[in-house]
C-alpha atoms as a PDB file:
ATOM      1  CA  UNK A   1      69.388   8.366 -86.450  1.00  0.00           C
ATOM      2  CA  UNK A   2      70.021   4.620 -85.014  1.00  0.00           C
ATOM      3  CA  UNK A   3      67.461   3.714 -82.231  1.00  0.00           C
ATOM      4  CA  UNK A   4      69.015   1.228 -79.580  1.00  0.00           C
ATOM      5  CA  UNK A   5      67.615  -2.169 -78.228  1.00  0.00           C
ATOM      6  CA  UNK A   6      68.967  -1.763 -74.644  1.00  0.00           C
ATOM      7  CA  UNK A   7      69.475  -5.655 -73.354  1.00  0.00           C
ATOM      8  CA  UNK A   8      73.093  -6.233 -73.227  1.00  0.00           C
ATOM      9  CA  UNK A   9      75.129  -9.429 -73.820  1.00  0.00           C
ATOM     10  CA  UNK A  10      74.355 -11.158 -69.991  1.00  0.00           C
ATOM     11  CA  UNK A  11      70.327 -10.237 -70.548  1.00  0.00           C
ATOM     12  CA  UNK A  12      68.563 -13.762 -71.420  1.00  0.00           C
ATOM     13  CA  UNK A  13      66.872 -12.201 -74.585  1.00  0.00           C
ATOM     14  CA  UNK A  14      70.486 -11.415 -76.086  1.00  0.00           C
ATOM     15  CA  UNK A  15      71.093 -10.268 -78.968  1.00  0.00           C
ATOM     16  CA  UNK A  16      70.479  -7.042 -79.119  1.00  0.00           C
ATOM     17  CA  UNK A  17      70.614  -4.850 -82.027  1.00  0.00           C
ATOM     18  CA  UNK A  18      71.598  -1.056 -83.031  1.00  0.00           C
ATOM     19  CA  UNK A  19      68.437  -0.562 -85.357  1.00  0.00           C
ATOM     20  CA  UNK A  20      68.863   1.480 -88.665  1.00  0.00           C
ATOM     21  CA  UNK A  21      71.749   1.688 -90.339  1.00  0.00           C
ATOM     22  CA  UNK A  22      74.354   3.576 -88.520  1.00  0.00           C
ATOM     23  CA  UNK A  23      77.882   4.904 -90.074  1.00  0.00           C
ATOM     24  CA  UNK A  24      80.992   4.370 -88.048  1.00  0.00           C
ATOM     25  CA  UNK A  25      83.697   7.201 -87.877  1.00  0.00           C
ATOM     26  CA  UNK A  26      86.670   6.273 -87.251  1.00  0.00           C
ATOM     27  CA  UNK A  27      88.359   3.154 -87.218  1.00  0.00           C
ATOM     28  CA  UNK A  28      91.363   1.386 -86.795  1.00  0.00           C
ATOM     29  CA  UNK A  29      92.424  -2.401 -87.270  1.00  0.00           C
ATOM     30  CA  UNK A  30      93.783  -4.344 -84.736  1.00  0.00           C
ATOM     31  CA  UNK A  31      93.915  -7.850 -86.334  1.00  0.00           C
ATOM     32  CA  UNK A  32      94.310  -8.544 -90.318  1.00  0.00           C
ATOM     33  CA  UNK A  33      93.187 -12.258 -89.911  1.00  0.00           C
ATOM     34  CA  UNK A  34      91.719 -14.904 -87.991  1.00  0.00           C
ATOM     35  CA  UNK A  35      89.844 -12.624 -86.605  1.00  0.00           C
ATOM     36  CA  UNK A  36      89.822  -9.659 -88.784  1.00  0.00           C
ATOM     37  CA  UNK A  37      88.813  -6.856 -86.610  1.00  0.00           C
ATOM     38  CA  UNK A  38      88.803  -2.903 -85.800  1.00  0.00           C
ATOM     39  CA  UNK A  39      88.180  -0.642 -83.059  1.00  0.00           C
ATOM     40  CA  UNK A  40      86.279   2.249 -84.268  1.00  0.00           C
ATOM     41  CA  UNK A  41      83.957   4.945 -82.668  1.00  0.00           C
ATOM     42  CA  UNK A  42      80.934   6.138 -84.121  1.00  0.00           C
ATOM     43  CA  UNK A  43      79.777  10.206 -84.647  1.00  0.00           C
ATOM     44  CA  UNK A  44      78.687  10.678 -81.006  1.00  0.00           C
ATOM     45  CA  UNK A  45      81.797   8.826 -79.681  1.00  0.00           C
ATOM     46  CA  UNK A  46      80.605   5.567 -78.815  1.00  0.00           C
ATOM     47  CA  UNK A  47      82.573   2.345 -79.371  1.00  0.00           C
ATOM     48  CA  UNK A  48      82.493  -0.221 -81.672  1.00  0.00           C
ATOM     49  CA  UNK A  49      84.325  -3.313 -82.083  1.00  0.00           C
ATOM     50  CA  UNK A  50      84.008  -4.984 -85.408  1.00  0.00           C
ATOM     51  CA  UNK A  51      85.219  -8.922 -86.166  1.00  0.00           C
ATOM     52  CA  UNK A  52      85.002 -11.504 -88.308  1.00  0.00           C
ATOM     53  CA  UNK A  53      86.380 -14.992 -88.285  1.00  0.00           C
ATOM     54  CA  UNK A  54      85.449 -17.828 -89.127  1.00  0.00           C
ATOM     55  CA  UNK A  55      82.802 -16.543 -91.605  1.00  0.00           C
ATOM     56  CA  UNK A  56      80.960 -14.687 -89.188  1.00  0.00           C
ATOM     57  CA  UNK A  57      80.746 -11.150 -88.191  1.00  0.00           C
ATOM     58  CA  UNK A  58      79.504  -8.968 -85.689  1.00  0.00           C
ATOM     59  CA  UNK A  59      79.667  -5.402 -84.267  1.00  0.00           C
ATOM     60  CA  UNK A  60      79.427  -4.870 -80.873  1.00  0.00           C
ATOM     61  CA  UNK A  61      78.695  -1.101 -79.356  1.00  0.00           C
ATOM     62  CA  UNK A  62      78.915   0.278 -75.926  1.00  0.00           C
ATOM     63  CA  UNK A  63      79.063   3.840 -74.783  1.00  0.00           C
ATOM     64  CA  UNK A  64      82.651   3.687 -73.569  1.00  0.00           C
ATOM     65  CA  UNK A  65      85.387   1.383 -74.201  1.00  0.00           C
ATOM     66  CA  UNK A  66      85.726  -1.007 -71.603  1.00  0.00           C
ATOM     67  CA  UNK A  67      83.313   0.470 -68.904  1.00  0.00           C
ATOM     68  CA  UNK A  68      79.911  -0.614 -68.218  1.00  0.00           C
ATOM     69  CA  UNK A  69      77.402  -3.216 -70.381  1.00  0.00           C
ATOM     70  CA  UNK A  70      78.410  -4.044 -74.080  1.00  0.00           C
ATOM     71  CA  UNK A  71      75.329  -4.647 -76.742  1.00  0.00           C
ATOM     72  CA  UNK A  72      75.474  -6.518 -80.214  1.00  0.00           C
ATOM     73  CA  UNK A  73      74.892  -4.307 -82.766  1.00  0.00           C
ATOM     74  CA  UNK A  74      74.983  -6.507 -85.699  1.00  0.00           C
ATOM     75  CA  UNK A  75      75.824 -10.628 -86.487  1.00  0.00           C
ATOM     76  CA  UNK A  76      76.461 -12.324 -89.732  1.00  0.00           C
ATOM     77  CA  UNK A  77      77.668 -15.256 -91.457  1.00  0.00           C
ATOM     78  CA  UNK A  78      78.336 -15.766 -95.361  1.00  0.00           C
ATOM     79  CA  UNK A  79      78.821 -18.961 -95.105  1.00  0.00           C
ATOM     80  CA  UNK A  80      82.144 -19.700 -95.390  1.00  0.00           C
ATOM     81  CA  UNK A  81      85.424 -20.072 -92.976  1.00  0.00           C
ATOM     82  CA  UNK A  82      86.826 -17.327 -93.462  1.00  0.00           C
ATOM     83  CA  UNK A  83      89.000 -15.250 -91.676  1.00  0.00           C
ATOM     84  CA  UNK A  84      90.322 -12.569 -93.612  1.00  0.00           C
ATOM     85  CA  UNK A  85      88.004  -9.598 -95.179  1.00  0.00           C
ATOM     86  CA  UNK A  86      88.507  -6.049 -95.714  1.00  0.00           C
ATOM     87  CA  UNK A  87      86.314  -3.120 -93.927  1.00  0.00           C
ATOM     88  CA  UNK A  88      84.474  -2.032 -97.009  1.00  0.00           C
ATOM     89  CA  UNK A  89      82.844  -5.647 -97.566  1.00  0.00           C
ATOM     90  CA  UNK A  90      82.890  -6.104 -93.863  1.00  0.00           C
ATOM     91  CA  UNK A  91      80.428  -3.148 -93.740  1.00  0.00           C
ATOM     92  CA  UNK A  92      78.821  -3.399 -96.778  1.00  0.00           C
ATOM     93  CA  UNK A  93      77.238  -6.963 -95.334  1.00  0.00           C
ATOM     94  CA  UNK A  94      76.647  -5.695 -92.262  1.00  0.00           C
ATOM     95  CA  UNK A  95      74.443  -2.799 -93.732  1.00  0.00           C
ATOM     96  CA  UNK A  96      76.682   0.084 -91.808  1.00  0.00           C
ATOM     97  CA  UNK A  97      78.747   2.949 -93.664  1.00  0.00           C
ATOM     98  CA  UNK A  98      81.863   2.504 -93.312  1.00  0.00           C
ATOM     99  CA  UNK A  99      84.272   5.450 -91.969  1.00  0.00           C
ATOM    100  CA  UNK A 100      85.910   8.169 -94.430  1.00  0.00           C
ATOM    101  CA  UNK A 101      89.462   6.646 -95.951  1.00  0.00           C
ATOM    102  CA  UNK A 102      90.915   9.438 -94.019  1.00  0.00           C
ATOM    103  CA  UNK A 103      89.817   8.399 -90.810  1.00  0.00           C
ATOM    104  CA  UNK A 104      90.880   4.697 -91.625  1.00  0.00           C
ATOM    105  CA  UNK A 105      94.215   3.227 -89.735  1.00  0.00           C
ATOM    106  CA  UNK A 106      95.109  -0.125 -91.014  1.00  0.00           C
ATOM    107  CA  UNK A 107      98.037  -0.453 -88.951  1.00  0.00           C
ATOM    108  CA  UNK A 108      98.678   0.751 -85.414  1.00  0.00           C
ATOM    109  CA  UNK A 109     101.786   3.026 -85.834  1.00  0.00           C
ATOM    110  CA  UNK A 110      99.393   4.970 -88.685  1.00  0.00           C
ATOM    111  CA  UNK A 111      98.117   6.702 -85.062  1.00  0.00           C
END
């Protein structure tokens, strides 16, 4: 079970973080590059919005989509410039499982 840090993004000791590793349910990609990222929920139905560009990624969780504060779950950077990675190595870095391949959309009309 993930315990939750709960200052969000305008609280002057952001970041926060989602502690423990957490595994996200279901996701589906809205961008293949520059950013790479996904929309994705986790078990209990919160959201999560993964990205990467630039070499650097992040997860950031809220309860709902779009309604009320938004929290960093996770930031990294492998040091490169990067914009393009795939969801496996995106999680794998981030320490999070990633989401069964049947609950995977890489493409919008796979909905």
């Amino acid at each position: 079970m993930m315990a939750i840090d709960v200052r969000s993004v305008g609280d002057p000791d952001y970041p926060l973080r989602l502690i423990g590793t957490f595994k996200i349910a279901f996701t589906f990609r809205t961008s293949i590059a520059c950013p790479a990222q996904w929309d994705g929920s986790l078990a209990d139905g919160s959201y999560v919005y993964l990205r990467y560009r630039h070499g650097r990624g992040r997860i950031e969780w809220s309860q709902v989509r779009d309604v009320g504060p938004v929290y960093l779950a996770r930031e990294w950077s492998d040091g490169t410039n990067n914009g393009m990675i795939d969801l496996d190595e995106f999680c794998r870095i981030a320490d999070v499982i990633p989401p069964d391949k049947g609950c995977r959309f890489e493409r919008i009309y796979d909905l």
